[in-house]
Protein backbone atom coordinates (compact mmCIF):
# COMPACT_ATOMS: atom_id res chain seq x y z
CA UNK A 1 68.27 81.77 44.54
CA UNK A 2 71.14 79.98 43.42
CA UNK A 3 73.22 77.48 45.49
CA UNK A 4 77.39 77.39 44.79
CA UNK A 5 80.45 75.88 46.09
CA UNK A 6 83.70 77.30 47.14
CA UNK A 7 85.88 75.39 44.19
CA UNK A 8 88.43 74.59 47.08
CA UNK A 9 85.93 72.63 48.66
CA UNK A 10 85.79 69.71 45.94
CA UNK A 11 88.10 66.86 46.54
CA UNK A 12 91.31 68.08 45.38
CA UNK A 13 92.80 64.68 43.84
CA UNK A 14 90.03 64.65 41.11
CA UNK A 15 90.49 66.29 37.43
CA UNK A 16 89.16 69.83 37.38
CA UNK A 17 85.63 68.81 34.97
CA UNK A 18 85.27 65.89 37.38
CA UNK A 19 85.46 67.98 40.66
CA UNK A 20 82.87 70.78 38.66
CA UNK A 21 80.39 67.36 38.01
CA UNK A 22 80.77 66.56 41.27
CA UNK A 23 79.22 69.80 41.95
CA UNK A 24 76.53 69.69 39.52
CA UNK A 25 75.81 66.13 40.68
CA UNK A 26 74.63 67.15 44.40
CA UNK A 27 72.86 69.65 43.70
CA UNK A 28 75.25 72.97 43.44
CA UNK A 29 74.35 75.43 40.37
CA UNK A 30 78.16 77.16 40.14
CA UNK A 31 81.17 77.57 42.15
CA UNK A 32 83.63 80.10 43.10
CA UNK A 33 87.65 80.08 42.09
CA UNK A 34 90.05 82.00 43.42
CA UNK A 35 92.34 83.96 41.44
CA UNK A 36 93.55 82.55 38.39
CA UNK A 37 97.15 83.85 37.00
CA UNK A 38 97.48 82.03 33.92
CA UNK A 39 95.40 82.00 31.10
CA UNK A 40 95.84 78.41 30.72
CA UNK A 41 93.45 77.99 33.88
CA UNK A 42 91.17 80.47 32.76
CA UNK A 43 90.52 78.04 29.65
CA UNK A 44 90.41 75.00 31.63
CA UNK A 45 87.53 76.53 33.61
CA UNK A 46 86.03 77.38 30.78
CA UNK A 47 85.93 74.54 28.94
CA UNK A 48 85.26 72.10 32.25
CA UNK A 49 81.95 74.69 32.99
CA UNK A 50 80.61 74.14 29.68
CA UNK A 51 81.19 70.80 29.93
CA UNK A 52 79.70 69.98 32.72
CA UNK A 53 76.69 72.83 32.89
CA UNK A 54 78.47 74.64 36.28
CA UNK A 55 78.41 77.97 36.46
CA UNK A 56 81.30 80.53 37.45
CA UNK A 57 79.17 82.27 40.78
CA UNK A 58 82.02 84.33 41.51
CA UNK A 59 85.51 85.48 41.56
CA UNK A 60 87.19 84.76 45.25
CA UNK A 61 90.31 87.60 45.12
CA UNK A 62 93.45 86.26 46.08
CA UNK A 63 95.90 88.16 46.62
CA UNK A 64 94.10 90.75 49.49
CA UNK A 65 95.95 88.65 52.16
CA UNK A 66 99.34 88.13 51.32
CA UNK A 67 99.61 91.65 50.29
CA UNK A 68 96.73 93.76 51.87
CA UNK A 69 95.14 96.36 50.08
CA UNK A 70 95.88 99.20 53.16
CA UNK A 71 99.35 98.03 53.69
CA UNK A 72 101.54 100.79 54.47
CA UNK A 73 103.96 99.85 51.60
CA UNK A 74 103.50 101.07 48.38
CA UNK A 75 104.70 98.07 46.37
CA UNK A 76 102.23 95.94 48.81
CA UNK A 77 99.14 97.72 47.24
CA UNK A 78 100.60 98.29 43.81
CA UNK A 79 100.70 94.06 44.34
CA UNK A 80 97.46 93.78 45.18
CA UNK A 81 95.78 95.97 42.95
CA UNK A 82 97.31 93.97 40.28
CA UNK A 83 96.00 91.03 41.61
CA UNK A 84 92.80 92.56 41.70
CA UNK A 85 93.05 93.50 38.17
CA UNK A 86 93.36 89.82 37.27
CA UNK A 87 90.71 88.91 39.32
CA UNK A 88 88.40 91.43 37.73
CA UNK A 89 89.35 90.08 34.16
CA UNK A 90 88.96 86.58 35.20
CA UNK A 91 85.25 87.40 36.40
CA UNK A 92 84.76 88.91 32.70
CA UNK A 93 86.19 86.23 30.97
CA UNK A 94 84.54 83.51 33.09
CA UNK A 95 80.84 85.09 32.71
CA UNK A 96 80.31 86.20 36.04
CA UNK A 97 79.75 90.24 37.57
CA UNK A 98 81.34 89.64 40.83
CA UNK A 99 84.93 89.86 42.71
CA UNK A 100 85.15 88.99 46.12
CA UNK A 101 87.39 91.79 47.79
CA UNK A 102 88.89 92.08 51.44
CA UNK A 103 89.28 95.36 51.39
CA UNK A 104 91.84 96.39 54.49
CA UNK A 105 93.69 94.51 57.77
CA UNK A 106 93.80 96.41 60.83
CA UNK A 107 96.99 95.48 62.40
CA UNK A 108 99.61 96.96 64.73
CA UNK A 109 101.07 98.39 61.99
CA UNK A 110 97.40 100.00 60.09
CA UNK A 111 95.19 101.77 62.18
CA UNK A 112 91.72 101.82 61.47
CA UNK A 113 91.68 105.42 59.62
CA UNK A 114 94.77 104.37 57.53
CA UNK A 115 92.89 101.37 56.57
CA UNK A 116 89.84 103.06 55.46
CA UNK A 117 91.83 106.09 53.97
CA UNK A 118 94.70 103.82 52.09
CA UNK A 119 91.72 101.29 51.13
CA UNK A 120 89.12 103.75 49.79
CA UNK A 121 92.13 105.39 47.67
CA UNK A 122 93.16 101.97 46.31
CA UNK A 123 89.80 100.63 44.99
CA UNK A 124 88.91 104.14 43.63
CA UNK A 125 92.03 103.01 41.24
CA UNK A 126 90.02 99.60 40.33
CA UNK A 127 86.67 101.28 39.40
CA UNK A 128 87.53 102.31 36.28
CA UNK A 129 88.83 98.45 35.22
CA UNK A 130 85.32 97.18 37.30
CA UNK A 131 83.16 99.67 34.96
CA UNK A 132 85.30 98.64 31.71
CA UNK A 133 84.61 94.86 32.11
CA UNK A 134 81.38 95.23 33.60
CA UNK A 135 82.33 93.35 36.89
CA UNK A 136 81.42 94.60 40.82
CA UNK A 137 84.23 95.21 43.39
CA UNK A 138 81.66 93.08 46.25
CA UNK A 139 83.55 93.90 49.73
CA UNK A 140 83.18 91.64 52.34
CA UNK A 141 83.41 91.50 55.83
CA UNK A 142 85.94 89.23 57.33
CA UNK A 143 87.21 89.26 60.88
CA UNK A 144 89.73 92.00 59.95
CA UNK A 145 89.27 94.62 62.74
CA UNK A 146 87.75 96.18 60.13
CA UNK A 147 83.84 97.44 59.03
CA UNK A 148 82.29 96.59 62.89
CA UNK A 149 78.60 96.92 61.86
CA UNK A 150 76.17 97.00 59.25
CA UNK A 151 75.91 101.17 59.27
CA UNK A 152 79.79 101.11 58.79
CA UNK A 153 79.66 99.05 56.15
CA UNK A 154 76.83 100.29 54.16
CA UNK A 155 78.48 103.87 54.45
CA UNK A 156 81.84 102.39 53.44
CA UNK A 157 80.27 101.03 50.35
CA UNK A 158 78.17 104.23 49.20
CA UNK A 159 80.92 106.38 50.03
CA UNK A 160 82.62 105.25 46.19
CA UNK A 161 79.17 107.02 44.77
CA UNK A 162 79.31 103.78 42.27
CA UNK A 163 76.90 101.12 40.92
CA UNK A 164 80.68 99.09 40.63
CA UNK A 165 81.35 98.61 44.56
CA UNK A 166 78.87 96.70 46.69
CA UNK A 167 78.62 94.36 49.30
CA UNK A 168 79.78 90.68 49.83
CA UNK A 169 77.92 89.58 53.19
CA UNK A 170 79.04 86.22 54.87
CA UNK A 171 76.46 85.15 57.24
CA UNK A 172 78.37 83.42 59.77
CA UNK A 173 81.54 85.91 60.16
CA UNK A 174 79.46 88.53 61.58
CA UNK A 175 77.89 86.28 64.29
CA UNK A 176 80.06 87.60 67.35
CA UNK A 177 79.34 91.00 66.85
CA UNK A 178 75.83 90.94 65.24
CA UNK A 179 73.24 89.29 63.80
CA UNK A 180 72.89 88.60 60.00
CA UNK A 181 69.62 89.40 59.47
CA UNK A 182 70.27 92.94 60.66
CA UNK A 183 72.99 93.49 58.70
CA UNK A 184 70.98 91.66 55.38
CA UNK A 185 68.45 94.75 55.83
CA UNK A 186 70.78 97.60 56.52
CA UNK A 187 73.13 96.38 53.36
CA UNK A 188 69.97 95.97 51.07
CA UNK A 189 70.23 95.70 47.50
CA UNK A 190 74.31 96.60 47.62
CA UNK A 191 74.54 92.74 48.92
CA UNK A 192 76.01 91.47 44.94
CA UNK A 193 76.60 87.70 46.61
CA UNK A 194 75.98 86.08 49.80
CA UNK A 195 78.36 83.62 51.53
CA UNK A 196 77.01 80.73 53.71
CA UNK A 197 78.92 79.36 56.78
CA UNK A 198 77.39 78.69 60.51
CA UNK A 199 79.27 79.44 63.60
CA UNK A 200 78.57 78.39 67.33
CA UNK A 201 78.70 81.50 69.55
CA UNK A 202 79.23 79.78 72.85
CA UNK A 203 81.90 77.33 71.68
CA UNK A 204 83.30 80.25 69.62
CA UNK A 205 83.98 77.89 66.82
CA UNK A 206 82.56 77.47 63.14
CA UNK A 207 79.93 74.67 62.80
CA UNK A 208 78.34 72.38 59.58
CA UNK A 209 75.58 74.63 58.24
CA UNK A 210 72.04 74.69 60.49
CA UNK A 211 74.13 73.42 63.49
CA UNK A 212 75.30 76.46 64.43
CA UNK A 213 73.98 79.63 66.49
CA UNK A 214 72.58 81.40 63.11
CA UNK A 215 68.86 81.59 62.98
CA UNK A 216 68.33 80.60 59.47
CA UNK A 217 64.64 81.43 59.23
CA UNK A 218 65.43 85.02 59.89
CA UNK A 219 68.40 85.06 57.82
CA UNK A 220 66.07 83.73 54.75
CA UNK A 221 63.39 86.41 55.80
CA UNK A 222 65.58 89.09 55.45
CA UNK A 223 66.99 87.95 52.52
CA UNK A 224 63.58 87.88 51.04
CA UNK A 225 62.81 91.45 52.42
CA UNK A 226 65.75 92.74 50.08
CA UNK A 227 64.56 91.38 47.56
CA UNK A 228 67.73 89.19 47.16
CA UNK A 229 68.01 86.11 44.16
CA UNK A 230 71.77 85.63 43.81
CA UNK A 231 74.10 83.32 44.23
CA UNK A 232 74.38 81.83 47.94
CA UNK A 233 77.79 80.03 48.33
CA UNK A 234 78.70 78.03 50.54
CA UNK A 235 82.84 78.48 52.07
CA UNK A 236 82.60 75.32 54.18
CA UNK A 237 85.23 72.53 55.08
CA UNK A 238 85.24 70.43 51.63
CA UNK A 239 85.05 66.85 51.79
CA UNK A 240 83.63 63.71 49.58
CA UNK A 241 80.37 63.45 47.41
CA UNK A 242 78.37 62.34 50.81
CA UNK A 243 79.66 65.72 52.86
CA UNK A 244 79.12 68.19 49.52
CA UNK A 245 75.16 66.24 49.22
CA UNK A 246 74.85 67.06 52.99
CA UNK A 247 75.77 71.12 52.20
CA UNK A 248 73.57 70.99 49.63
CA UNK A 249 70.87 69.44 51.27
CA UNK A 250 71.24 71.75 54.25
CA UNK A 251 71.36 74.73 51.61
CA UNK A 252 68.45 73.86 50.33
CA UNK A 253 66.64 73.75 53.86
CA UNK A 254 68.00 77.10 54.11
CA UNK A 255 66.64 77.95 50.91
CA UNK A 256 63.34 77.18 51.95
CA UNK A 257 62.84 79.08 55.01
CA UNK A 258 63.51 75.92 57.29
């Protein structure tokens, strides 16, 4: 497996090639953007990756939160489907097969079967953009009021009938509800990327990685059961080159079944 950054996790004062060889210097094989509108950045990513031997891991959507893919709105989705779109072509352009995705917010104003019926609809419009460029829609699960456990979710995702849509677990968001490793097994081989975070279940707070109430040992065994050997990223606080060696270090721990 592969270990990656968030790219919002690299000191943000430093020039973009700098902050991607600060990532290649601890230890971290890619990392993950968000969104990028103008070409202009798409370059500069370009160039500072080949520069400095980083890989793109992923695409991190943007706009799913400001303008939600269920909203009730029309212009909302139009919105985000557009953003969507971009994020789709930066993935191509950038080398990588994945987009990150939240797919729906359960709110006062979206009930749960408008969110799955409005969000279903919506990405059934991306499919045929994800199958052009050759990039997966990878839905993950946030704490959204929305895709409760692991059967829900792997339904969800083979519900589109399509080798485009899959799965974008993160480890630690599912830790009040569930356990991880349950959820690695029931997802299976639709998990496209895996995201890394710890959280502690009696404080109710997240946690630096392997400090948390995650049993890692499980999570690697399960991991290993599916047959998984993508990209694990972590989406951790970011800090200086010590903190992002720590990550790493604790990554690679995880990694190794410890």
């Amino acid at each position: 497996m592969k270990k990656a950054c968030c790219l919002g996790m690299l000191p943000a004062d430093m020039e973009l090639e700098a902050r991607l060889a600060l990532a290649k210097r601890v230890g971290f094989d890619g990392v993950e953007p968000g969104t990028l509108k103008k070409k202009s950045e798409v370059r500069a990513i370009q160039r500072a990756a080949a520069d400095t031997g980083i890989e793109i891991a992923s695409i991190m959507n943007s706009d799913h939160w400001a303008f939600p893919l269920a909203s009730p709105k029309k212009s909302v989705v139009a919105k985000s489907i557009k953003g969507m779109a971009t994020s789709l072509q930066n993935a191509h352009d950038l080398g990588t097969d994945c987009v990150l995705l939240v797919p729906a917010v359960v709110n006062e104003q979206t009930t749960y079967e408008e969110a799955m019926a409005r969000s279903k609809a919506a990405i059934r419009k991306l499919i045929p953009t994800a199958r052009k460029l050759g990039v997966a829609i990878a839905v993950e699960n946030v704490w959204n009021k929305f895709l409760l456990s692991p059967i829900e979710f792997r339904d969800y995702v083979d519900s589109f009938k399509s080798p485009w849509v899959k799965a974008y677990f993160d480890v630690g968001n599912i830790v009040l509800y569930g356990y991880p490793q349950h959820w690695i097994r029931t997802l299976g081989r639709r998990i496209a990327r895996v995201h890394l975070k710890d959280f502690d279940a009696k404080a109710r707070q997240f946690v630096p990685l392997r400090e948390g109430s995650i049993v890692w040992p499980a999570v690697r065994k399960a991991l290993a059961d599916i047959r998984y050997n993508g990209f694990l990223t972590a989406e951790v606080a970011g800090g200086d080159e010590a903190h992002l060696r720590r990550v790493s270090e604790a990554m690679d721990k995880i990694i190794a079944g410890e």
